[in-house]
Protein backbone atom coordinates (compact mmCIF):
# COMPACT_ATOMS: atom_id res chain seq x y z
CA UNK A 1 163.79 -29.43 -96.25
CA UNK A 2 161.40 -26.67 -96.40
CA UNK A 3 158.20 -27.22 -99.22
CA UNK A 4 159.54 -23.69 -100.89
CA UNK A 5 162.85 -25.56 -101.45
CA UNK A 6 161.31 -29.02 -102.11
CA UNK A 7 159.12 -28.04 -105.25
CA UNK A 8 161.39 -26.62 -106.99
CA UNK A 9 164.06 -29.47 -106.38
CA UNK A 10 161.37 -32.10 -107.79
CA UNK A 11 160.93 -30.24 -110.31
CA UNK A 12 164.28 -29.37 -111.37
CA UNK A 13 165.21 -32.97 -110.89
CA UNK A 14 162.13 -33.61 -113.38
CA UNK A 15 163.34 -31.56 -115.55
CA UNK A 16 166.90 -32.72 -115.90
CA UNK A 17 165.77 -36.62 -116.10
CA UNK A 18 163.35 -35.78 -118.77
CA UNK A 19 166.58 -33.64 -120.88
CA UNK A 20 168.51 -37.38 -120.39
CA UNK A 21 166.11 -39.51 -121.10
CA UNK A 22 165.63 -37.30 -124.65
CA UNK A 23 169.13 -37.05 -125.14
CA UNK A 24 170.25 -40.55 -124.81
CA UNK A 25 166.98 -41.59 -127.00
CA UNK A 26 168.56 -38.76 -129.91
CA UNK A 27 171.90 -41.38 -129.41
CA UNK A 28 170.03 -44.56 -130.04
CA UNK A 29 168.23 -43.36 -132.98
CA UNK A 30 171.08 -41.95 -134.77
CA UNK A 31 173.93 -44.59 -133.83
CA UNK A 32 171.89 -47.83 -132.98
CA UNK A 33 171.49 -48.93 -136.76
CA UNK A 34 174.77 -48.34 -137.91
CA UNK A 35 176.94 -49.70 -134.78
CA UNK A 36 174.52 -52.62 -134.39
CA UNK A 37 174.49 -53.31 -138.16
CA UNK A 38 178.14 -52.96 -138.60
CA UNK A 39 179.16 -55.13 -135.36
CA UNK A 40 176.60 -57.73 -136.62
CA UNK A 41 178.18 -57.90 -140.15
CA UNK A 42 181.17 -58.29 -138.97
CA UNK A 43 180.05 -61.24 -136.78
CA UNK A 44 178.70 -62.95 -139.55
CA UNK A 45 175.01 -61.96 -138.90
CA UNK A 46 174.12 -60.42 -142.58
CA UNK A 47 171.39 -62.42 -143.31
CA UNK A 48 169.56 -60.45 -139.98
CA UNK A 49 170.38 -57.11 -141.13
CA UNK A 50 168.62 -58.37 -144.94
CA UNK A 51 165.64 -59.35 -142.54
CA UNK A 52 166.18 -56.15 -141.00
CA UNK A 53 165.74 -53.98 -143.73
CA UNK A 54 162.92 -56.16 -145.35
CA UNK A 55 160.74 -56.14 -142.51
CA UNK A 56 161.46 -52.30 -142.27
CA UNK A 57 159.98 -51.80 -145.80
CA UNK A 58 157.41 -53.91 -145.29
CA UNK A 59 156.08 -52.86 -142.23
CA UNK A 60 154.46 -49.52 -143.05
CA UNK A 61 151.81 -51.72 -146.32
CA UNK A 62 151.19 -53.91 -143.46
CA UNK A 63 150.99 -50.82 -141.27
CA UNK A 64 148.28 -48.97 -143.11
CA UNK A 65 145.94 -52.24 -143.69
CA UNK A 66 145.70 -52.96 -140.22
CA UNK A 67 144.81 -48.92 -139.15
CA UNK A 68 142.01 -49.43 -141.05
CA UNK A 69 139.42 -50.74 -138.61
CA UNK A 70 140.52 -47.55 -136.55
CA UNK A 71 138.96 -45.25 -139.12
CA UNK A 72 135.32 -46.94 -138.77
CA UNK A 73 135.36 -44.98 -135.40
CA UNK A 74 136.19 -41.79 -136.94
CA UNK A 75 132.92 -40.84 -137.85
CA UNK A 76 131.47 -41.75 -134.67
CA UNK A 77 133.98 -39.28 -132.73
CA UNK A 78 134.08 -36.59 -135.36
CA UNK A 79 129.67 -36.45 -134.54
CA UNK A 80 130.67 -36.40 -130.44
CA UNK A 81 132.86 -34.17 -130.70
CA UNK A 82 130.88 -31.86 -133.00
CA UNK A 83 127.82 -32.07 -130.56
CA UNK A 84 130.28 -31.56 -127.48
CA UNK A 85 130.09 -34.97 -125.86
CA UNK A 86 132.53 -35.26 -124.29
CA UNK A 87 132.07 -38.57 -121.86
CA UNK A 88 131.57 -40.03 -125.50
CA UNK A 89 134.51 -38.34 -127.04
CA UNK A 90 136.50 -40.03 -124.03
CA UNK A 91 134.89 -43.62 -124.17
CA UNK A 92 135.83 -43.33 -128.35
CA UNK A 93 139.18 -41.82 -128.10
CA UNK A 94 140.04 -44.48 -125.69
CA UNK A 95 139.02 -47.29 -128.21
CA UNK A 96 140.74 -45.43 -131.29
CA UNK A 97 144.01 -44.40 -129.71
CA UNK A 98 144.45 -47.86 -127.92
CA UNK A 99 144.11 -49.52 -130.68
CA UNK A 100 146.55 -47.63 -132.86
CA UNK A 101 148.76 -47.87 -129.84
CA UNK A 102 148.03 -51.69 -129.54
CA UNK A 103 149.36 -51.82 -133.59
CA UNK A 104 152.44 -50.29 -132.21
CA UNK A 105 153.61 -51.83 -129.24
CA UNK A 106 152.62 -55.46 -131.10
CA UNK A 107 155.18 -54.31 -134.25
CA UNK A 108 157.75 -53.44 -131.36
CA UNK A 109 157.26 -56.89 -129.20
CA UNK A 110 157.44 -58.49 -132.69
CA UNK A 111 161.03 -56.77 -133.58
CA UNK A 112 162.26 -57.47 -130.40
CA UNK A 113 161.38 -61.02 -130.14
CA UNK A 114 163.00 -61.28 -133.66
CA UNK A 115 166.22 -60.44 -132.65
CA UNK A 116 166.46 -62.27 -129.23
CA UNK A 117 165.39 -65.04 -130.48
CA UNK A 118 169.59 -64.88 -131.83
CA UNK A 119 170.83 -64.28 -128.64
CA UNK A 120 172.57 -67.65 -128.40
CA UNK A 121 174.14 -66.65 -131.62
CA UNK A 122 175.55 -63.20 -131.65
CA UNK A 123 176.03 -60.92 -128.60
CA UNK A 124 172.90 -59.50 -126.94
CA UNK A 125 174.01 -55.64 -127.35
CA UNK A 126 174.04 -55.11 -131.67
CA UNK A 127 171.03 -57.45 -131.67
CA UNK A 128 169.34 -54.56 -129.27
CA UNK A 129 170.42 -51.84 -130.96
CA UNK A 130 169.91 -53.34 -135.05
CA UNK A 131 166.51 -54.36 -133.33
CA UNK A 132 165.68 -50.90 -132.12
CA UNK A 133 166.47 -49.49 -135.30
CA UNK A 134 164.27 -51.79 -137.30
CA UNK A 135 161.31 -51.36 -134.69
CA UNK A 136 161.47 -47.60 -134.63
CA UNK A 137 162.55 -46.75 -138.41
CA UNK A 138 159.85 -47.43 -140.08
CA UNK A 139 157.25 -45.19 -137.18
CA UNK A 140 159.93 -42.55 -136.81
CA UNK A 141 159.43 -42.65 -141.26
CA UNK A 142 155.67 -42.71 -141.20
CA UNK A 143 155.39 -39.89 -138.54
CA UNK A 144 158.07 -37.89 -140.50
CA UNK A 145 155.26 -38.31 -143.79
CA UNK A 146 152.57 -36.84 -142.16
CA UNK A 147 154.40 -34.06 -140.60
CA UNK A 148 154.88 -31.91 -137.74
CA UNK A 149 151.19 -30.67 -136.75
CA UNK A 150 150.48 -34.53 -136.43
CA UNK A 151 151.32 -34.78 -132.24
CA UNK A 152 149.45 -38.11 -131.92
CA UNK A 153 151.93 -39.76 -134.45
CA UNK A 154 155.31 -38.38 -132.64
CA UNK A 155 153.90 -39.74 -129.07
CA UNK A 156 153.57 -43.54 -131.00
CA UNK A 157 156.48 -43.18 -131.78
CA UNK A 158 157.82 -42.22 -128.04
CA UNK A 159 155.47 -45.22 -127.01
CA UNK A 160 157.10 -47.36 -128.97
CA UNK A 161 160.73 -46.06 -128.38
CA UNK A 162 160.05 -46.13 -124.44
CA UNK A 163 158.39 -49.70 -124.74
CA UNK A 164 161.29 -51.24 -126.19
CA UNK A 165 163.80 -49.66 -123.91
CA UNK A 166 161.73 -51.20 -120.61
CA UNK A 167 162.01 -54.69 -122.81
CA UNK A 168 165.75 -54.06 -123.09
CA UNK A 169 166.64 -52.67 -119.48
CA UNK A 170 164.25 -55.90 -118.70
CA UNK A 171 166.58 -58.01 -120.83
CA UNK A 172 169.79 -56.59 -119.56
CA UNK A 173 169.05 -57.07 -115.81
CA UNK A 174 168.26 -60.91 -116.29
CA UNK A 175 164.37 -60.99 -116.56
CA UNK A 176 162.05 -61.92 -119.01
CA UNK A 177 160.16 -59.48 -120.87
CA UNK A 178 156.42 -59.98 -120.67
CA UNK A 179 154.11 -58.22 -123.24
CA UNK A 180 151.77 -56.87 -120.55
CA UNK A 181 154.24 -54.77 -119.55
CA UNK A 182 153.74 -52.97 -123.19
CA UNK A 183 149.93 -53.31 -122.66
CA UNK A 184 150.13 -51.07 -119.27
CA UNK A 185 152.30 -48.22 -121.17
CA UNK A 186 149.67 -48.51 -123.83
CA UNK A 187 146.64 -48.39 -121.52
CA UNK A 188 148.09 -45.31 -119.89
CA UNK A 189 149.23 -43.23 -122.89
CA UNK A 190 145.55 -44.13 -124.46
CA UNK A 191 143.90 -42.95 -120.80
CA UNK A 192 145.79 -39.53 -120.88
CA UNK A 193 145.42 -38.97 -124.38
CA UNK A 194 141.56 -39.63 -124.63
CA UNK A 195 140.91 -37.61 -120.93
CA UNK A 196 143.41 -34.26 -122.29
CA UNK A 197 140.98 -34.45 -125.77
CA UNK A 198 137.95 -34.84 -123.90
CA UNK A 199 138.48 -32.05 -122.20
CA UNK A 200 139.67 -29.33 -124.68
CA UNK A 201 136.06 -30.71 -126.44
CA UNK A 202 133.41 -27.52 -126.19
CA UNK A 203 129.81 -27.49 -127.56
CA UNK A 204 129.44 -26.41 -131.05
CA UNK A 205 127.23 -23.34 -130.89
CA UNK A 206 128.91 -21.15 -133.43
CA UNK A 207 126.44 -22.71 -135.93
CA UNK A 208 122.95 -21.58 -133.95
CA UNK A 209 124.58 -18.33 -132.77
CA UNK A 210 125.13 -17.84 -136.99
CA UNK A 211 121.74 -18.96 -137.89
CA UNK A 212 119.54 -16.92 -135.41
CA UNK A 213 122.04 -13.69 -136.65
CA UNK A 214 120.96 -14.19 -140.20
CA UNK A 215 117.16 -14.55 -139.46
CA UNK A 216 117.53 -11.32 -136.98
CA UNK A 217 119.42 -9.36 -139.43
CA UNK A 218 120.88 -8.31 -143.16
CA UNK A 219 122.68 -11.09 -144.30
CA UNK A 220 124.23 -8.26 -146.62
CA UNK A 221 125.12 -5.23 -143.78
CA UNK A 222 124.11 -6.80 -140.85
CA UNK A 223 121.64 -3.97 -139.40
CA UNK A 224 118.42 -5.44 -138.15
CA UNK A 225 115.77 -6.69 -140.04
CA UNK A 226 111.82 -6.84 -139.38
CA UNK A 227 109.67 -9.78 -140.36
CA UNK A 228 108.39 -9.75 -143.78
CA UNK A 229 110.97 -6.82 -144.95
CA UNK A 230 111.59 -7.09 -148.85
CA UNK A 231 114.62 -5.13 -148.87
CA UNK A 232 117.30 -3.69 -145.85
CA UNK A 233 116.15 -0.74 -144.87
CA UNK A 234 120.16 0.18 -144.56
CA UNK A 235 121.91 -0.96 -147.13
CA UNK A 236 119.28 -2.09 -149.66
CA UNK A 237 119.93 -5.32 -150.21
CA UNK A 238 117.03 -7.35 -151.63
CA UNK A 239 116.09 -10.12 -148.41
């Protein structure tokens, strides 16, 4: 196959796995709850949807107590950023996103292991899906709160909704999941993230540019200024 034809056949391909992989994650969020749920209840398993719901309440209190330590960094990165830094902006981002991504791939271990730990009582498949709803619900809720121009909530929640479908595919095929496997995606999403913010980071020199323009000139008009003038020689405005 020629490269003209080959680029545009990876891509394509790219394209079209990405448009599945979306589409079958819109399924699971709409219809894992209530098919999970319902083919639980009706297997006796009510007391786990209760736990269900109260660890989906719960979660977000719990949630904002443990994001805390992420906002001593804030400071830090807001003054990196602000002086254009951006190997520092990098090395902080890191630390702040993977930790916030550490919070979420720890709540989704935590969900999952909930559920299979019930394996040998109910069916594998409605503890999966009752077990993604519970895990993602309450992100999918907190990322919905803080609303669309917030892109670094919407990609937890991908981590998290990719993280627990590797546990699950892991499940299905016989293995045992391992929570490193969760640490990896983290470590990579946190890499990406900090390197793409890094680099959109410029030097802040609309400040000095501003300064030196109101010592040069009118702070009133604009028009240049001598040393020592009382008044604008344009526009009259007392200096």
């Amino acid at each position: 196959m020629k490269l003209n034809k080959f680029y545009p056949t990876v891509i394509n391909f790219g394209a079209n796995t990405i448009y599945i992989f979306s589409f079958l994650i819109l399924i699971l969020n709409f219809f894992s709850g209530i098919v999970g749920g319902l083919w639980l209840l009706f297997s006796g398993g009510w007391g786990l949807i209760v736990s269900g719901i109260v660890m989906s309440i719960f979660m977000p209190y719990g949630w904002s107590i443990a994001f805390l330590l992420q906002l001593i960094l804030a400071p830090f990165l807001t003054k990196a950023a602000e002086k254009g830094s951006k190997f520092w902006v990098a090395i902080l981002g890191f630390i702040a996103n993977f930790y916030g991504n550490f919070l979420i791939i720890l709540w989704t271990y935590f969900a999952f292991n909930f559920f299979m730990d019930y394996r040998t009582e109910y069916a594998l498949l409605p503890l999966l899906l009752l077990g993604y709803s519970v895990a993602l619900g309450p992100l999918q809720y907190m990322a919905k709160k803080e609303g669309p121009d917030s892109s670094g909530s919407f990609l937890g929640v991908f981590l998290a909704q990719l993280g627990y479908i590797v546990l699950s595919i892991v499940t299905l095929a016989g293995g045992v999941p391992n929570f490193t496997i969760l640490v990896l995606i983290a470590l990579s999403f946190s890499l990406i993230i900090a390197i793409i913010t890094a680099t959109s980071i410029k030097p802040s020199v609309s400040m000095v540019v501003e300064e030196s323009y109101l010592v040069d000139n009118c702070p009133n008009c604009g028009f240049s200024k001598n040393e020592g003038d009382s008044f604008c020689t344009n526009c009259g405005y007392k200096l």
